[in-house]
N, C-alpha and C. Protein backbone atom coordinates (compact mmCIF):
# COMPACT_ATOMS: atom_id res chain seq x y z
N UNK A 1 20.44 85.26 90.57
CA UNK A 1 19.48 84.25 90.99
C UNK A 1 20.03 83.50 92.21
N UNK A 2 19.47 82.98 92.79
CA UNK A 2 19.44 82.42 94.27
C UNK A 2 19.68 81.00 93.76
N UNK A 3 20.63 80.29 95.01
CA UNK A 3 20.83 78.71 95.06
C UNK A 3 19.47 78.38 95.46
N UNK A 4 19.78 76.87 95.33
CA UNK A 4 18.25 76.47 96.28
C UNK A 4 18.50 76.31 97.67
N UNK A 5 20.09 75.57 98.15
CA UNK A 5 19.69 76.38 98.94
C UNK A 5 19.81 77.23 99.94
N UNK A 6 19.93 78.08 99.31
CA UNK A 6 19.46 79.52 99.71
C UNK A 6 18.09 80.18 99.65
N UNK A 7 17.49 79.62 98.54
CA UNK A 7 15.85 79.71 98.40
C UNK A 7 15.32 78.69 99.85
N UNK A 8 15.75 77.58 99.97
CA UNK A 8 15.39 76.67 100.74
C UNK A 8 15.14 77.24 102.25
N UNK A 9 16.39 77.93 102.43
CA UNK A 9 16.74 78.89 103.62
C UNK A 9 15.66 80.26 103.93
N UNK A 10 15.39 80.52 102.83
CA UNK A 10 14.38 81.50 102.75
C UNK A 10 12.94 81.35 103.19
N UNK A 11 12.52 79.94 102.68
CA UNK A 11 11.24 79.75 102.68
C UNK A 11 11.33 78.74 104.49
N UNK A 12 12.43 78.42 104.84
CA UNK A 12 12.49 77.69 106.26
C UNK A 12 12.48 78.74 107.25
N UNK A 13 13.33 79.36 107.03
CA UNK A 13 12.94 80.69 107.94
C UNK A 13 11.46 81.64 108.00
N UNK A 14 11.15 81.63 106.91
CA UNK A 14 9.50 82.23 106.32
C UNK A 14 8.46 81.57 107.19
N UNK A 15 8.59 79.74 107.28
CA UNK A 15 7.92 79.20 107.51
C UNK A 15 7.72 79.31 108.86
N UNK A 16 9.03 79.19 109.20
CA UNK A 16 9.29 79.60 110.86
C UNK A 16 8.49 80.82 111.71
N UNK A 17 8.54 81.35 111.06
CA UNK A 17 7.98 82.74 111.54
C UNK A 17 6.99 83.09 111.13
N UNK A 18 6.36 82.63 110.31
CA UNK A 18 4.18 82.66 109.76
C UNK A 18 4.60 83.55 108.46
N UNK A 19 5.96 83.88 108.15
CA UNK A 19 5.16 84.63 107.47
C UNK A 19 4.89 83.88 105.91
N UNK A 20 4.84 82.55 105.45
CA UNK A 20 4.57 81.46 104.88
C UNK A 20 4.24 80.40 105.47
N UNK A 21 3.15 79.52 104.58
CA UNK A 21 2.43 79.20 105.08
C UNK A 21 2.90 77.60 104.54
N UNK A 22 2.80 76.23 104.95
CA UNK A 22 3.62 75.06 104.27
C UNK A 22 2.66 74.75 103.29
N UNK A 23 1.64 75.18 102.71
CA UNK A 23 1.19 75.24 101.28
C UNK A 23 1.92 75.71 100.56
N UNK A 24 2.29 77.18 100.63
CA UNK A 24 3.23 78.33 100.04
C UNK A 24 4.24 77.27 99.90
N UNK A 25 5.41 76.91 100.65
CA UNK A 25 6.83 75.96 100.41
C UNK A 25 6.27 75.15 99.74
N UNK A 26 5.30 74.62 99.53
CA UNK A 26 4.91 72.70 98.62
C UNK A 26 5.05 73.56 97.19
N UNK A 27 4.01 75.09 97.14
CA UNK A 27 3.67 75.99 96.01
C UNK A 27 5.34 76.04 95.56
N UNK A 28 6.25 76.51 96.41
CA UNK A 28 7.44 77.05 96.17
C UNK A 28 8.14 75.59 95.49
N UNK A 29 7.83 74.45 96.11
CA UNK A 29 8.38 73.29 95.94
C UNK A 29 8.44 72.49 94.35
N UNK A 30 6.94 72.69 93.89
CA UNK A 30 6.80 72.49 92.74
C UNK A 30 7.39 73.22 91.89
N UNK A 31 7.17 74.50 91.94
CA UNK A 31 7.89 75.26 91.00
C UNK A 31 9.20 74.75 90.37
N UNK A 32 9.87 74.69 91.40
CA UNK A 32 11.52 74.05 91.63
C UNK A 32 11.73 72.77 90.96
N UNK A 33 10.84 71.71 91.32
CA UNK A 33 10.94 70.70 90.45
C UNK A 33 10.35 70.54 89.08
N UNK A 34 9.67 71.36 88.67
CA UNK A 34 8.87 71.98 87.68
C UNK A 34 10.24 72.00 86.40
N UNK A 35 11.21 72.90 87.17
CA UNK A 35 12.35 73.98 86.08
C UNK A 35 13.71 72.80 86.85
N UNK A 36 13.36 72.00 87.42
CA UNK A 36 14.73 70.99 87.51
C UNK A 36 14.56 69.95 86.47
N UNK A 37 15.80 69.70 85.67
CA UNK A 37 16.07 68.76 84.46
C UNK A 37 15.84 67.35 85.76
N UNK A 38 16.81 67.27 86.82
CA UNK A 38 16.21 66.54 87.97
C UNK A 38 16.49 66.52 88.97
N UNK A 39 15.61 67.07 89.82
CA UNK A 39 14.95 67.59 90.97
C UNK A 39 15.77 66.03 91.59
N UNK A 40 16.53 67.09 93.10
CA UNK A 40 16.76 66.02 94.24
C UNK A 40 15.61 65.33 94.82
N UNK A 41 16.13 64.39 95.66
CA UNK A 41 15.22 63.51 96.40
C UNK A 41 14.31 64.61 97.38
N UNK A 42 14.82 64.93 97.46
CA UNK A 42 14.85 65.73 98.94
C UNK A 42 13.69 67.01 98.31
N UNK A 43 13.75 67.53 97.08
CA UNK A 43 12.53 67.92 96.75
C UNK A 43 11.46 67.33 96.86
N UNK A 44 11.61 66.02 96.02
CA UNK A 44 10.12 65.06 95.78
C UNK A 44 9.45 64.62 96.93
N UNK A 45 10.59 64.43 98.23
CA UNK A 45 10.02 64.19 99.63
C UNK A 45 9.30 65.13 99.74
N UNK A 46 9.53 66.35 99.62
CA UNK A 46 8.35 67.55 100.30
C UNK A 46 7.31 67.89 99.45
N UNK A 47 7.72 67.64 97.97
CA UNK A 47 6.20 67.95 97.60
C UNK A 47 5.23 67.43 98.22
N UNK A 48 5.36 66.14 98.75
CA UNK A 48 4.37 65.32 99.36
C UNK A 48 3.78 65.65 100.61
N UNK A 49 4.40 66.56 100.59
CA UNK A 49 4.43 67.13 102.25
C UNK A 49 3.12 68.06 102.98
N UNK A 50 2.20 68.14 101.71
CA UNK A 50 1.23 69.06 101.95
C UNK A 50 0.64 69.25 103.02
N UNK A 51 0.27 67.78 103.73
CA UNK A 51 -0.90 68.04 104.68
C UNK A 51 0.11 67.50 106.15
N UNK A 52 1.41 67.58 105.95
CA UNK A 52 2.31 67.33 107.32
C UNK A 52 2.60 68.45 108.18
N UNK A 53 2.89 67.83 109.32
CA UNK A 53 3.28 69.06 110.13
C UNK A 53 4.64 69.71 109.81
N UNK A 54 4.24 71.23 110.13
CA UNK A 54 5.34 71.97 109.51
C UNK A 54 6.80 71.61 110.09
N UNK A 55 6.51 71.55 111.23
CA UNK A 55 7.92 71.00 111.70
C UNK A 55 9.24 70.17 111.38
N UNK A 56 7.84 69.21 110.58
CA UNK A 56 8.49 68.01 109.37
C UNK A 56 8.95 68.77 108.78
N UNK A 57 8.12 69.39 108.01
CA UNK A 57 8.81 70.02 106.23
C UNK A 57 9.69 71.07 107.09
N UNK A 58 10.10 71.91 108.46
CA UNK A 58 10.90 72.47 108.71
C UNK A 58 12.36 71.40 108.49
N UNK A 59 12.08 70.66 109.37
CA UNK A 59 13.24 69.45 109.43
C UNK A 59 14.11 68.97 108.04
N UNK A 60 12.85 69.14 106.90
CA UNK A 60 13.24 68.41 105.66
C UNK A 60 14.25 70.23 104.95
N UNK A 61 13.40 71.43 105.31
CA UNK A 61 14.33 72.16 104.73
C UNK A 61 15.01 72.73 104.98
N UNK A 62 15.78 72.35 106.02
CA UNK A 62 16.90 72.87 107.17
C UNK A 62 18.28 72.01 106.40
N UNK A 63 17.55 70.53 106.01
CA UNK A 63 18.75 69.67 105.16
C UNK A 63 18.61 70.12 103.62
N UNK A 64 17.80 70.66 103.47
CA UNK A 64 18.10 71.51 101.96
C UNK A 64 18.65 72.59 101.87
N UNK A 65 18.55 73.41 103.25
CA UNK A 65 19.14 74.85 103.13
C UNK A 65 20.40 74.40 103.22
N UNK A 66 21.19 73.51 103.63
CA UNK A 66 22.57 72.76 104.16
C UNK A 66 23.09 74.41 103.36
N UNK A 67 24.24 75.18 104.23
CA UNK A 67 25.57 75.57 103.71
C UNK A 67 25.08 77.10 102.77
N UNK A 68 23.50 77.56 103.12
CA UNK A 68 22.92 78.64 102.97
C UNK A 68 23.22 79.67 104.19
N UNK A 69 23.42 80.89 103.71
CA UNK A 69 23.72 82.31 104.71
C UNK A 69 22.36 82.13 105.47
N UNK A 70 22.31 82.06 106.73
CA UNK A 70 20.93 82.20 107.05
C UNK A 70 20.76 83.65 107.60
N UNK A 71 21.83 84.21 107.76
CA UNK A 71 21.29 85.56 107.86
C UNK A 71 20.78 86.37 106.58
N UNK A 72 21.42 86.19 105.62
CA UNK A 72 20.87 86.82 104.33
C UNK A 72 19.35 86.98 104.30
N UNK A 73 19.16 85.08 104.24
CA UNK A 73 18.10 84.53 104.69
C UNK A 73 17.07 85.08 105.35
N UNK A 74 17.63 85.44 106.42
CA UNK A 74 16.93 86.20 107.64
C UNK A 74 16.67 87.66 107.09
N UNK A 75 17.07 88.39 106.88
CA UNK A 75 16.93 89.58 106.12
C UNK A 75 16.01 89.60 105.21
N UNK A 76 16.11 89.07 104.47
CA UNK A 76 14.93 88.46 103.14
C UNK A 76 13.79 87.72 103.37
N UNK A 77 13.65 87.46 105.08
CA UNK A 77 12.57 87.12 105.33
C UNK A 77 11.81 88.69 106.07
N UNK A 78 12.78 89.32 106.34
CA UNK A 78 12.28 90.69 107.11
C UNK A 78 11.97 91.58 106.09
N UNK A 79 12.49 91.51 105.00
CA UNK A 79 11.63 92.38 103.85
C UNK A 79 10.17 92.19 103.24
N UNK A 80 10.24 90.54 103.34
CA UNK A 80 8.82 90.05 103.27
C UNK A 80 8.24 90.51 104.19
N UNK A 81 8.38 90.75 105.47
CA UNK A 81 7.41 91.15 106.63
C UNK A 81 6.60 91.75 106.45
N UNK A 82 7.42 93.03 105.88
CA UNK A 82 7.24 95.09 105.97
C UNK A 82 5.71 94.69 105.39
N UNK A 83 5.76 94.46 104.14
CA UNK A 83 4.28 94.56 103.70
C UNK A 83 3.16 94.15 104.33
N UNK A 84 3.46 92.92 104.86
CA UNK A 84 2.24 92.03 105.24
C UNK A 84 2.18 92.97 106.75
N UNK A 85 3.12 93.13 107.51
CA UNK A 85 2.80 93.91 108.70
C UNK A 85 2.20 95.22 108.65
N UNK A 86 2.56 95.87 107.69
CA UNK A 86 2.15 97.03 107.38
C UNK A 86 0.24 97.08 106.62
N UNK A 87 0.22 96.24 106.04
CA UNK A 87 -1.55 96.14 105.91
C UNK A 87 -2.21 95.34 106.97
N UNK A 88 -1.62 94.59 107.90
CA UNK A 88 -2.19 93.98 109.01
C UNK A 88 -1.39 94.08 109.98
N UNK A 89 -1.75 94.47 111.36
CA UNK A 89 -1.00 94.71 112.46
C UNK A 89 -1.25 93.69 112.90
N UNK A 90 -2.31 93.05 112.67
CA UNK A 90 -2.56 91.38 113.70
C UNK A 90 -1.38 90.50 113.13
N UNK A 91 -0.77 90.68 112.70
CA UNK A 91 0.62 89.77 111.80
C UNK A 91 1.93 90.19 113.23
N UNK A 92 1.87 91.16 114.15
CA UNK A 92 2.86 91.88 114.72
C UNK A 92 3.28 90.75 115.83
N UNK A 93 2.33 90.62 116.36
CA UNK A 93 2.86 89.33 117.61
C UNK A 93 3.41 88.18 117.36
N UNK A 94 2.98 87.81 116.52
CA UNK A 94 3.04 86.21 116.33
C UNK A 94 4.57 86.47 114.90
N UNK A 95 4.81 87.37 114.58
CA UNK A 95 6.08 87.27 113.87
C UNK A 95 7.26 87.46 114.72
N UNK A 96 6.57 88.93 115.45
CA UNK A 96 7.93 88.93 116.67
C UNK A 96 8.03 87.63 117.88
N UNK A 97 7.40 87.14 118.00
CA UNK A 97 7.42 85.75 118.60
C UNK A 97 8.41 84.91 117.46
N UNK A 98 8.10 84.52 116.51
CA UNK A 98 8.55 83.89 115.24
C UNK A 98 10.12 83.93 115.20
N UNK A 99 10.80 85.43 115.43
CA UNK A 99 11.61 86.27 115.35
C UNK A 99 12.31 86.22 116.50
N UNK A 100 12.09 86.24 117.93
CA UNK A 100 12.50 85.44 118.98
C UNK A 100 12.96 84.25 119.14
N UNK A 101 11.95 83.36 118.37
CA UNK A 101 12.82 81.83 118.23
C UNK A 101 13.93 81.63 117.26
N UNK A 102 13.92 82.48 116.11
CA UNK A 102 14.93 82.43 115.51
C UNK A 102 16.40 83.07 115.92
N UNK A 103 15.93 84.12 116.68
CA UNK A 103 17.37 84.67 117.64
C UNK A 103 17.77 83.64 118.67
N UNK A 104 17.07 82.73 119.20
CA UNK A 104 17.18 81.95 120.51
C UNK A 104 18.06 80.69 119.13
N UNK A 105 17.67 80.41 118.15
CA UNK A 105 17.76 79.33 117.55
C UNK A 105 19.53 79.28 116.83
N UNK A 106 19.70 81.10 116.79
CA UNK A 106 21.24 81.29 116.16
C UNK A 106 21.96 81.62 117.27
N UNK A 107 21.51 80.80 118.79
CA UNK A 107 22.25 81.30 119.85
C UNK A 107 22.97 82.63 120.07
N UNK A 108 21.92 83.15 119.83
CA UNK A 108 21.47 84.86 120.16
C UNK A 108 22.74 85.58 119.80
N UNK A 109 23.07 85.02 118.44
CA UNK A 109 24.72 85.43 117.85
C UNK A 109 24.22 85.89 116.57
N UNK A 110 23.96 87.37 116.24
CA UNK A 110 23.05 87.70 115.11
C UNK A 110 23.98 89.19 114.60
N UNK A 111 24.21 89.67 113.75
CA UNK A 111 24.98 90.77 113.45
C UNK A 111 23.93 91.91 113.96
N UNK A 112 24.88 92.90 113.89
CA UNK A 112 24.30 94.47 114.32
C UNK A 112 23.25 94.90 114.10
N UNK A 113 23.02 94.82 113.19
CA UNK A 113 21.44 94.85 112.60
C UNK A 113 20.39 94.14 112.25
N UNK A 114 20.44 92.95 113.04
CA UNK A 114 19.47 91.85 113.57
C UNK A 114 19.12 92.02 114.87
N UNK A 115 20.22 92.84 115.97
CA UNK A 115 19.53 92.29 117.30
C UNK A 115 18.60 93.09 117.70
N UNK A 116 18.28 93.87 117.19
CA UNK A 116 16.46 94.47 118.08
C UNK A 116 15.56 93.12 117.62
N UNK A 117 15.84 92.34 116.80
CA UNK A 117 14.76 91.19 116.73
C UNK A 117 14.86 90.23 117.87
N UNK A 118 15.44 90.65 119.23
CA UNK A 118 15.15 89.78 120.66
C UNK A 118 14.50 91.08 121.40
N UNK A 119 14.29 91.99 121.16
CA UNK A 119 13.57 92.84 121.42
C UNK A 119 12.04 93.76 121.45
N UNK A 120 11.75 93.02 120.05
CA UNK A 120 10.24 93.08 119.67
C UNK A 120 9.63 92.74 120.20
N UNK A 121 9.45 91.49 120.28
CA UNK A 121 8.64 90.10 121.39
C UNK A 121 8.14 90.64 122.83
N UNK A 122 9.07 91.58 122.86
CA UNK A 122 9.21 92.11 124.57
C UNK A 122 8.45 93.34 124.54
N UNK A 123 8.31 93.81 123.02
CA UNK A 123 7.58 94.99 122.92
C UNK A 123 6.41 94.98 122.68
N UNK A 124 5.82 93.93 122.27
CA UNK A 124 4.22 93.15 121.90
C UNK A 124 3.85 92.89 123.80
N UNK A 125 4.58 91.98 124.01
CA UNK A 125 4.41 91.24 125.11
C UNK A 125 3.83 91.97 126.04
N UNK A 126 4.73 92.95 126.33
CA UNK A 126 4.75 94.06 127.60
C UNK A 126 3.20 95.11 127.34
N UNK A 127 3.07 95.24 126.07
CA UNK A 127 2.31 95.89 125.59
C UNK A 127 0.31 95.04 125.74
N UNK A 128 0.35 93.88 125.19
CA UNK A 128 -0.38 92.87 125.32
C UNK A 128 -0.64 92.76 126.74
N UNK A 129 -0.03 92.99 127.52
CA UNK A 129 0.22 92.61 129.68
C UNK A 129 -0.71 93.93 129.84
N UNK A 130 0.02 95.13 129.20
CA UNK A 130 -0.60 96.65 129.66
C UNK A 130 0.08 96.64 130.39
N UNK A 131 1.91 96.24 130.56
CA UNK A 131 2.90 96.33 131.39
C UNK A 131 3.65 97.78 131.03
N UNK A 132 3.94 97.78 129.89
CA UNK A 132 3.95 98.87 128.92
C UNK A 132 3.93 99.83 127.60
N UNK A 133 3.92 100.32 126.75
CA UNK A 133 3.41 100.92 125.73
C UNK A 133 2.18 100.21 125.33
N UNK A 134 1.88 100.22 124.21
CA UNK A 134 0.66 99.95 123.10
C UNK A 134 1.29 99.21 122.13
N UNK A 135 0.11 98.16 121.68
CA UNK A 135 0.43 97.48 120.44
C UNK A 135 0.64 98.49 119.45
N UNK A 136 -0.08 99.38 119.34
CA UNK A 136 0.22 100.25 118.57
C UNK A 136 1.97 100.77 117.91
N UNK A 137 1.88 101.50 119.45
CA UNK A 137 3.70 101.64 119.45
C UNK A 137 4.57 100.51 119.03
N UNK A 138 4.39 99.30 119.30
CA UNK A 138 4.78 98.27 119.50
C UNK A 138 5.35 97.80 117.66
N UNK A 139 3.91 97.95 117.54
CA UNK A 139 3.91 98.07 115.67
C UNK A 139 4.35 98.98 115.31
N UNK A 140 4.33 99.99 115.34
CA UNK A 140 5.11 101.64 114.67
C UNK A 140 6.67 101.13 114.24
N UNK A 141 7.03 100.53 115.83
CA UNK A 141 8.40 100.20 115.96
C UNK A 141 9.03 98.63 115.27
N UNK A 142 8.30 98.42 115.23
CA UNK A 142 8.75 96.66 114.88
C UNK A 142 8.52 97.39 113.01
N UNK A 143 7.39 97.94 112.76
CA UNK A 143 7.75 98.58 110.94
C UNK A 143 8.92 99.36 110.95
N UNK A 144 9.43 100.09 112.16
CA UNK A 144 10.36 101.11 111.29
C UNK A 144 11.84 100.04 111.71
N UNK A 145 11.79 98.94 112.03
CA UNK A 145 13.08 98.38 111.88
C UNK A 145 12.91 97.28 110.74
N UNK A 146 11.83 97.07 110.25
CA UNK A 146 11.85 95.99 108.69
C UNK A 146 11.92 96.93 107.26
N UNK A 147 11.80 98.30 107.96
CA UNK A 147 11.65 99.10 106.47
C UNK A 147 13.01 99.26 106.07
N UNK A 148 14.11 99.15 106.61
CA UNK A 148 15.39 99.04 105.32
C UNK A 148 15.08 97.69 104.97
N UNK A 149 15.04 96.73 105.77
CA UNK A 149 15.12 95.21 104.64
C UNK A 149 14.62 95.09 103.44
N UNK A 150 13.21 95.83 103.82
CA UNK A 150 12.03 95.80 102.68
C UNK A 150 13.07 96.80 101.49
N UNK A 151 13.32 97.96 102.12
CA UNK A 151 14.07 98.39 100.51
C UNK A 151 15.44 97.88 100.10
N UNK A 152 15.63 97.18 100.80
CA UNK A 152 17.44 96.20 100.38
C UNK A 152 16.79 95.30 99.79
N UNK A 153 15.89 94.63 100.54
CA UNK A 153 15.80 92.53 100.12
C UNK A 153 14.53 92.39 99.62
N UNK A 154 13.49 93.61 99.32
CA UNK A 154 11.73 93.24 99.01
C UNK A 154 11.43 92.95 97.65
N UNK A 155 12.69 93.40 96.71
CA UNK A 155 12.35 93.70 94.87
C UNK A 155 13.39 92.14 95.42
N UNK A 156 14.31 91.66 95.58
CA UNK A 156 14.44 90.49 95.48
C UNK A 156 13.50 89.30 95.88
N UNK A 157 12.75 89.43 96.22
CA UNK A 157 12.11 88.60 96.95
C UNK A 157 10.91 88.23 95.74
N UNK A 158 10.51 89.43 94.71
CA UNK A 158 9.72 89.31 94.19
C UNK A 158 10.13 88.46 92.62
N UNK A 159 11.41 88.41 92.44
CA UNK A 159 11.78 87.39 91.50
C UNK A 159 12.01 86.10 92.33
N UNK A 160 11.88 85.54 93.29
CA UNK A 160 12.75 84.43 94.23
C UNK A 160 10.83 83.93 93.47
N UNK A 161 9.67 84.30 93.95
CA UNK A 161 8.55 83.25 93.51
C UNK A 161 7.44 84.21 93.18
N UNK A 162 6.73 84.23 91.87
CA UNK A 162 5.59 85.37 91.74
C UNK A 162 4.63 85.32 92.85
N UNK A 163 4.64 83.94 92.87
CA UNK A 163 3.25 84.07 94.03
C UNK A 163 3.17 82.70 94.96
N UNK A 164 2.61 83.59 96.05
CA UNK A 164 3.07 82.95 97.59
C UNK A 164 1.61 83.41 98.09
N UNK A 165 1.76 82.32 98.95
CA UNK A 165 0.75 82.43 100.40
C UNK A 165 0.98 82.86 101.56
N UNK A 166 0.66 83.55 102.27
CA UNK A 166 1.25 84.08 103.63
C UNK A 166 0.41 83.60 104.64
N UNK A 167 1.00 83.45 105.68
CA UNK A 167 0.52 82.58 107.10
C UNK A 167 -1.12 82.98 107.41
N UNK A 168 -2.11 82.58 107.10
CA UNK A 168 -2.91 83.49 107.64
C UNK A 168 -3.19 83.77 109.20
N UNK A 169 -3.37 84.68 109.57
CA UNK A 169 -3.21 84.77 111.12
C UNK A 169 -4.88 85.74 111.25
């Protein structure tokens, strides 16, 4: 089972990148205080958090993730992807965008098998311009680099919360 936070880390990075939505974290939020004998402050602040800007509740769970792997993190947010990208390609831009700020955000210091994620963005982008390839391609490629996460980090992901909301885009 996962710290919180490390769960915390999960759902800040999620949020970051669309592929959760700050209903989903309040959803995720309750839960947590739900099964806490007693729930930190720092939970009860965000339940409240429903109708704030995400940025806030980013801010609030960046001090909850305190001393969480955020690459793990990061990984376990790329297993979540696979699916949702894979039944919707309109999910492809706006994650690899998502996915860009988070490489810009770990001062573009990411292990071996994170850095094509400063690379995607460029592959939508260029593609979106008609500078070069196809969204198409664009997507082919951005799935075949989330499909190990999805089979390392996707069956974890599905005990971390039964049910979630995803960004709608």
């Amino acid at each position: 089972m996962y710290k919180l936070n490390e769960k915390a880390a999960f759902f800040r990075i999620g949020l970051q990148v669309g592929v959760f939505t700050v209903d989903a974290v309040i959803d995720w939020i309750d839960s947590e205080i739900a099964s806490a004998e007693s729930p930190q402050d720092l939970l009860l602040d965000l339940t409240l958090m429903k109708a704030s800007n995400p940025k806030d509740v980013l801010s609030k769970l960046q001090r909850l993730s305190s001393g969480a792997d955020n690459m793990l993190a990061l990984r376990r947010v790329l297993g979540e992807m696979y699916p949702l990208l894979q039944s919707n390609s309109k999910y492809g831009p706006t994650f690899a965008k998502g996915l860009y700020e988070i490489f810009v955000e770990f001062d573009y210091d990411v292990p071996e098998d994170l850095t094509a994620i400063c690379a995607i963005d460029d592959d939508y982008s260029m593609a979106i311009q008609g500078t070069f390839g196809t969204e198409k391609a664009a997507n082919e490629g951005f799935l075949d680099f989330l499909e190990p996460f999805f089979d390392k980090y996707g069956s974890a992901n599905k005990a971390l919360h039964q049910t979630f909301k995803t960004a709608d885009r």
